[in-house]
C-alpha atoms as a PDB file:
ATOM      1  CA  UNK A   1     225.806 141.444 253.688  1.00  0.00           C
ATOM      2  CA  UNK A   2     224.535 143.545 256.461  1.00  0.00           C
ATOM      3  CA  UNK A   3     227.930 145.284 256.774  1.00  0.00           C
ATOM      4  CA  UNK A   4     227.820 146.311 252.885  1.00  0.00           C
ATOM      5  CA  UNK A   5     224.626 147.721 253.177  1.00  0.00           C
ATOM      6  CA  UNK A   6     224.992 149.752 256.371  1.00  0.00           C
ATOM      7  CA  UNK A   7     228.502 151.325 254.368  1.00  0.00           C
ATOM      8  CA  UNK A   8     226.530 151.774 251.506  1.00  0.00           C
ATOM      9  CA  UNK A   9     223.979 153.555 253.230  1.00  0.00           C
ATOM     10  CA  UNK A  10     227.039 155.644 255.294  1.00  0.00           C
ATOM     11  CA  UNK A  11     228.902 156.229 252.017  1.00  0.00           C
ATOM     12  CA  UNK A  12     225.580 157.301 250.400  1.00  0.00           C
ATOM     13  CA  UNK A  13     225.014 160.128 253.470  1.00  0.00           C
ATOM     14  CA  UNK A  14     228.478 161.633 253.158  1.00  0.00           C
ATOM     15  CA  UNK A  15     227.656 162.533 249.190  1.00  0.00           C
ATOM     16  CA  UNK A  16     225.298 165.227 250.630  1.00  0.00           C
ATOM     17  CA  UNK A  17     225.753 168.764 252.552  1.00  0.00           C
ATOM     18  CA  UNK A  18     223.403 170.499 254.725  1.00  0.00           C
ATOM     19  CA  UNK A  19     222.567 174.117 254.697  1.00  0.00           C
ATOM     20  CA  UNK A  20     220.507 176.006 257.162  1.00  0.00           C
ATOM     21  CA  UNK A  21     219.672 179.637 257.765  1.00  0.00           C
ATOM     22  CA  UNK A  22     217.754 181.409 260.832  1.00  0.00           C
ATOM     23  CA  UNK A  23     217.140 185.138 260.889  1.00  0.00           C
ATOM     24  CA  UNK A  24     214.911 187.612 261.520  1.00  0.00           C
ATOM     25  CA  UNK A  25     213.330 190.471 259.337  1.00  0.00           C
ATOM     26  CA  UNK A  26     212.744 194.057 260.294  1.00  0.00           C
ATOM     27  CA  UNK A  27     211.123 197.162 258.973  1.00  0.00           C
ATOM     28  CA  UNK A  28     212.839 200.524 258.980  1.00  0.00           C
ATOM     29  CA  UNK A  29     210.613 202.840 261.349  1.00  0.00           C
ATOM     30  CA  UNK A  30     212.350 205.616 259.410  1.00  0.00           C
ATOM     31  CA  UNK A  31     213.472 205.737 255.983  1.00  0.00           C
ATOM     32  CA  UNK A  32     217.356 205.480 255.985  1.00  0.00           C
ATOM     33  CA  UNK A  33     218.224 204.077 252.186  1.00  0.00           C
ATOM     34  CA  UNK A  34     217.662 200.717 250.731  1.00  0.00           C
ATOM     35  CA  UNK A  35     216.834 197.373 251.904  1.00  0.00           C
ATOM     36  CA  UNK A  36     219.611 195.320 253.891  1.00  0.00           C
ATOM     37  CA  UNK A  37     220.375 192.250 254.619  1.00  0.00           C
ATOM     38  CA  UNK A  38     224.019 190.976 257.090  1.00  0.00           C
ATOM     39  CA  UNK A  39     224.283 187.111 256.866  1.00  0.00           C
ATOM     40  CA  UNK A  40     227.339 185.913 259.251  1.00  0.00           C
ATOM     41  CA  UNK A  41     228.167 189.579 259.724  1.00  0.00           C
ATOM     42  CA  UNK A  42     227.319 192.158 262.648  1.00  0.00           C
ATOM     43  CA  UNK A  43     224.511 194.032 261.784  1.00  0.00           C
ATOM     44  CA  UNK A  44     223.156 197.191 263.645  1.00  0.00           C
ATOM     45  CA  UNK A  45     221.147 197.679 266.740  1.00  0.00           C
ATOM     46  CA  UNK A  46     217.765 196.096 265.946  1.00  0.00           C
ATOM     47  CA  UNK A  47     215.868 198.485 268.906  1.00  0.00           C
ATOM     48  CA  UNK A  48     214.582 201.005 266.415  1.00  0.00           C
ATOM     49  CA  UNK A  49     213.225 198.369 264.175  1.00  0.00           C
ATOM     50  CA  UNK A  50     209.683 196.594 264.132  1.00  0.00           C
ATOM     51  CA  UNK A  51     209.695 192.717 263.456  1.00  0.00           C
ATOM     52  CA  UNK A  52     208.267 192.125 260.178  1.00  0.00           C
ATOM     53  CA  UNK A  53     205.485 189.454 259.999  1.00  0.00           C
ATOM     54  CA  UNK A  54     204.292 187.556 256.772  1.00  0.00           C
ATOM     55  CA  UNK A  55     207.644 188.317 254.972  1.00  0.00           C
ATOM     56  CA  UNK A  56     208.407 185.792 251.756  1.00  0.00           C
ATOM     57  CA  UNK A  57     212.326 184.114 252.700  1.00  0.00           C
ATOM     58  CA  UNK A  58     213.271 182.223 250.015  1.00  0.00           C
ATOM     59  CA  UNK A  59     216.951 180.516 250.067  1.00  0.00           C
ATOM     60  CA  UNK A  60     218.846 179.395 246.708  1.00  0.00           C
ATOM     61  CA  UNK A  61     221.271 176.792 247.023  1.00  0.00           C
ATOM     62  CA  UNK A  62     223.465 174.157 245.397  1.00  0.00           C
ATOM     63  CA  UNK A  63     226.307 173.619 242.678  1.00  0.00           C
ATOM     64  CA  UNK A  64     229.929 173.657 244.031  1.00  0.00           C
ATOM     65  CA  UNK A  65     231.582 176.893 244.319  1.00  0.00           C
ATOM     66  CA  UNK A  66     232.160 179.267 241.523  1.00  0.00           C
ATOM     67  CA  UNK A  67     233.201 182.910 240.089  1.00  0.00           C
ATOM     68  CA  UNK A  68     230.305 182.517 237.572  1.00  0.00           C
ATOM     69  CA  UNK A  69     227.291 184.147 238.364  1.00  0.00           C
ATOM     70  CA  UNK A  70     224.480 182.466 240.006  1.00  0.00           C
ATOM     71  CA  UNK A  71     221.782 180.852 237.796  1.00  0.00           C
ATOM     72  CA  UNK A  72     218.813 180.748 240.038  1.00  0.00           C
ATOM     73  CA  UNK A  73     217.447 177.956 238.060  1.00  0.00           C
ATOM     74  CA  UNK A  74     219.816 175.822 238.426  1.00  0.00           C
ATOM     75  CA  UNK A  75     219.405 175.783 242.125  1.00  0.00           C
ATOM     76  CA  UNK A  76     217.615 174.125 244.835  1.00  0.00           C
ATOM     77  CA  UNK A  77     215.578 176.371 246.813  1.00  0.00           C
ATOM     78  CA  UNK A  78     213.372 176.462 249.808  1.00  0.00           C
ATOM     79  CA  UNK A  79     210.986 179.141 250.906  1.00  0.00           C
ATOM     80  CA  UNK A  80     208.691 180.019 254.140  1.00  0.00           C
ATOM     81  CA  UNK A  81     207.108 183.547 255.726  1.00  0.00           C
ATOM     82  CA  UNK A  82     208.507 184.738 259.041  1.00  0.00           C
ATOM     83  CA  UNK A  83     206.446 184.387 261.929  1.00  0.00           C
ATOM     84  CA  UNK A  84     204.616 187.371 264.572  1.00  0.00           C
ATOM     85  CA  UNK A  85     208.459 187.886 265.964  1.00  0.00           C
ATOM     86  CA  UNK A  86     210.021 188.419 262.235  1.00  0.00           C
ATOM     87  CA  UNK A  87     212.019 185.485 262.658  1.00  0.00           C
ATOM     88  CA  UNK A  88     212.032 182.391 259.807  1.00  0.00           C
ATOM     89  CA  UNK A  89     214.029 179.377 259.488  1.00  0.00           C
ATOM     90  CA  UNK A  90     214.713 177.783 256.405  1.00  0.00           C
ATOM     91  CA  UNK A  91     217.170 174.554 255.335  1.00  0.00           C
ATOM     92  CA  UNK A  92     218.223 171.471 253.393  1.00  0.00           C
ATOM     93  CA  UNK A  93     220.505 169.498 251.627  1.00  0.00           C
ATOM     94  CA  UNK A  94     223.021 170.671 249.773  1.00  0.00           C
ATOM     95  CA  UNK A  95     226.129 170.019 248.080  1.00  0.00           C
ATOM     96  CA  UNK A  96     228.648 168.775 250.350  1.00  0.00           C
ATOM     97  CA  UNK A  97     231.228 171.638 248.940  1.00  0.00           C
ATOM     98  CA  UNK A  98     231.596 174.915 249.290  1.00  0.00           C
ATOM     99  CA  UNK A  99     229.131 176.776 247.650  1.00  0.00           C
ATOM    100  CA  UNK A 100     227.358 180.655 246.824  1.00  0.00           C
ATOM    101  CA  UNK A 101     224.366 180.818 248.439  1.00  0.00           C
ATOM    102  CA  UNK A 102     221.415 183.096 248.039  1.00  0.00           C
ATOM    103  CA  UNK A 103     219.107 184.361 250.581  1.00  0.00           C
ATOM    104  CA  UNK A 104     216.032 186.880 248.970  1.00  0.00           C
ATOM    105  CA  UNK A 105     213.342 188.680 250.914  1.00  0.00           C
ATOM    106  CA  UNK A 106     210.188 190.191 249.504  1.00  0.00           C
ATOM    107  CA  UNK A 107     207.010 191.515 250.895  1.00  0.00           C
ATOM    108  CA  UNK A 108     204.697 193.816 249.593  1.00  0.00           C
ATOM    109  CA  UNK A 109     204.717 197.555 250.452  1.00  0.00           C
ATOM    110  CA  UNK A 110     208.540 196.976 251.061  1.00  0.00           C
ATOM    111  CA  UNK A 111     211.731 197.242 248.771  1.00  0.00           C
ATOM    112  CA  UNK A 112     213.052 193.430 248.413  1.00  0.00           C
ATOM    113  CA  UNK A 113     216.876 192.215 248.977  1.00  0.00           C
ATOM    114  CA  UNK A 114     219.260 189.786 247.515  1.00  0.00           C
ATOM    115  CA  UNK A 115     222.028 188.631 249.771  1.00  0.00           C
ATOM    116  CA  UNK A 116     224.569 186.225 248.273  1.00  0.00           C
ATOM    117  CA  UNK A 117     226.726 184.677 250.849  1.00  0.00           C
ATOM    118  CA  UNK A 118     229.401 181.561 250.686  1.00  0.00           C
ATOM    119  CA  UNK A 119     228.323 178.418 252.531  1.00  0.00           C
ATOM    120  CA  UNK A 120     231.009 176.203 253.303  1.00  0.00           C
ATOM    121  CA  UNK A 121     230.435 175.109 256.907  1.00  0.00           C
ATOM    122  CA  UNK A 122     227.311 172.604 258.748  1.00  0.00           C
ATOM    123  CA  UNK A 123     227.066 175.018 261.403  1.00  0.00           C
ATOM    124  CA  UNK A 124     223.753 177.375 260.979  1.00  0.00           C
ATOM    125  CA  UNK A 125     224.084 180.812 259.254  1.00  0.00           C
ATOM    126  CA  UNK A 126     222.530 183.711 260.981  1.00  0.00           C
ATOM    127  CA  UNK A 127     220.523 186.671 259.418  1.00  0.00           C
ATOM    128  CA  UNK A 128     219.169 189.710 259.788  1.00  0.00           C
ATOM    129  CA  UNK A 129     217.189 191.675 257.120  1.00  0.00           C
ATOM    130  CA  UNK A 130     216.361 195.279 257.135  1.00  0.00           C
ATOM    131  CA  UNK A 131     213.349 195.965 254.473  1.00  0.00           C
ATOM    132  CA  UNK A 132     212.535 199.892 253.812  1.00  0.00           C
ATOM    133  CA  UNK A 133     209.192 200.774 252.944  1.00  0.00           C
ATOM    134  CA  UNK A 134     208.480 201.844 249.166  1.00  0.00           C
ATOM    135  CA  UNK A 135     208.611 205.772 249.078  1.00  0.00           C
ATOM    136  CA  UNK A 136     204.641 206.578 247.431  1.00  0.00           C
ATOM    137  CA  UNK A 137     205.514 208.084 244.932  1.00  0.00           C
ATOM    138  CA  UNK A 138     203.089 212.055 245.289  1.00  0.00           C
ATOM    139  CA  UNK A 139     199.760 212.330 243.305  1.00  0.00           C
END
């Protein structure tokens, strides 16, 4: 009896997935264009950027992998604010499939980004987001 619970229990694990994303968010010192945001990618050189505190992460997950379009309400998602250094770490579980994933940053004074990435690996995804200021618009 023990045995059939503890596979149960093993068997019940292996239905799920695990995401995870850690990053960091910057501000543009100077305007260069639109927000940014490099998930798994290279990104540029972060030394003429200023770690932005207090920005909202949220990350959409879930659903097996398709060409459709994401519905966001379909999907599981998990949100915190980054930290004094920028940096924010957010995760959960998943479907145990490859999947679209979407990562959006928001805070207010600054232009907010959508990144849409595939997850189809347990190993951590990295980011780094690059918000621009909004341009006040003259009196």
């Amino acid at each position: 009896m023990t045995a059939l619970i503890g596979s149960c229990a093993i068997f019940s694990l292996a239905c799920d997935g695990a995401i995870k994303v850690r990053g960091k968010v910057y501000a543009q010192r100077a305007s260069k264009g639109n927000s940014q945001a490099f998930v798994d990618e290279l990104s540029p050189d972060s030394s003429q950027l200023t770690p932005l505190r207090n920005a909202q992460v949220t990350l959409y997950h879930g659903g097996d992998y398709s060409r459709q379009p994401i519905n966001k309400s379909t999907l599981w998602q998990e949100t915190c604010q980054t930290d004094g250094n920028g940096s924010f770490e957010l995760g959960g579980t998943t479907s145990p499939f490859k999947s679209h994933a979407a990562l959006v940053v928001e805070k207010e004074g600054y232009v907010p980004v959508t990144k849409i990435f595939l997850h189809e690996k347990l190993a951590p995804h990295q980011a780094i987001i690059i918000l621009e200021a909004v341009e006040e618009i003259p009196k």
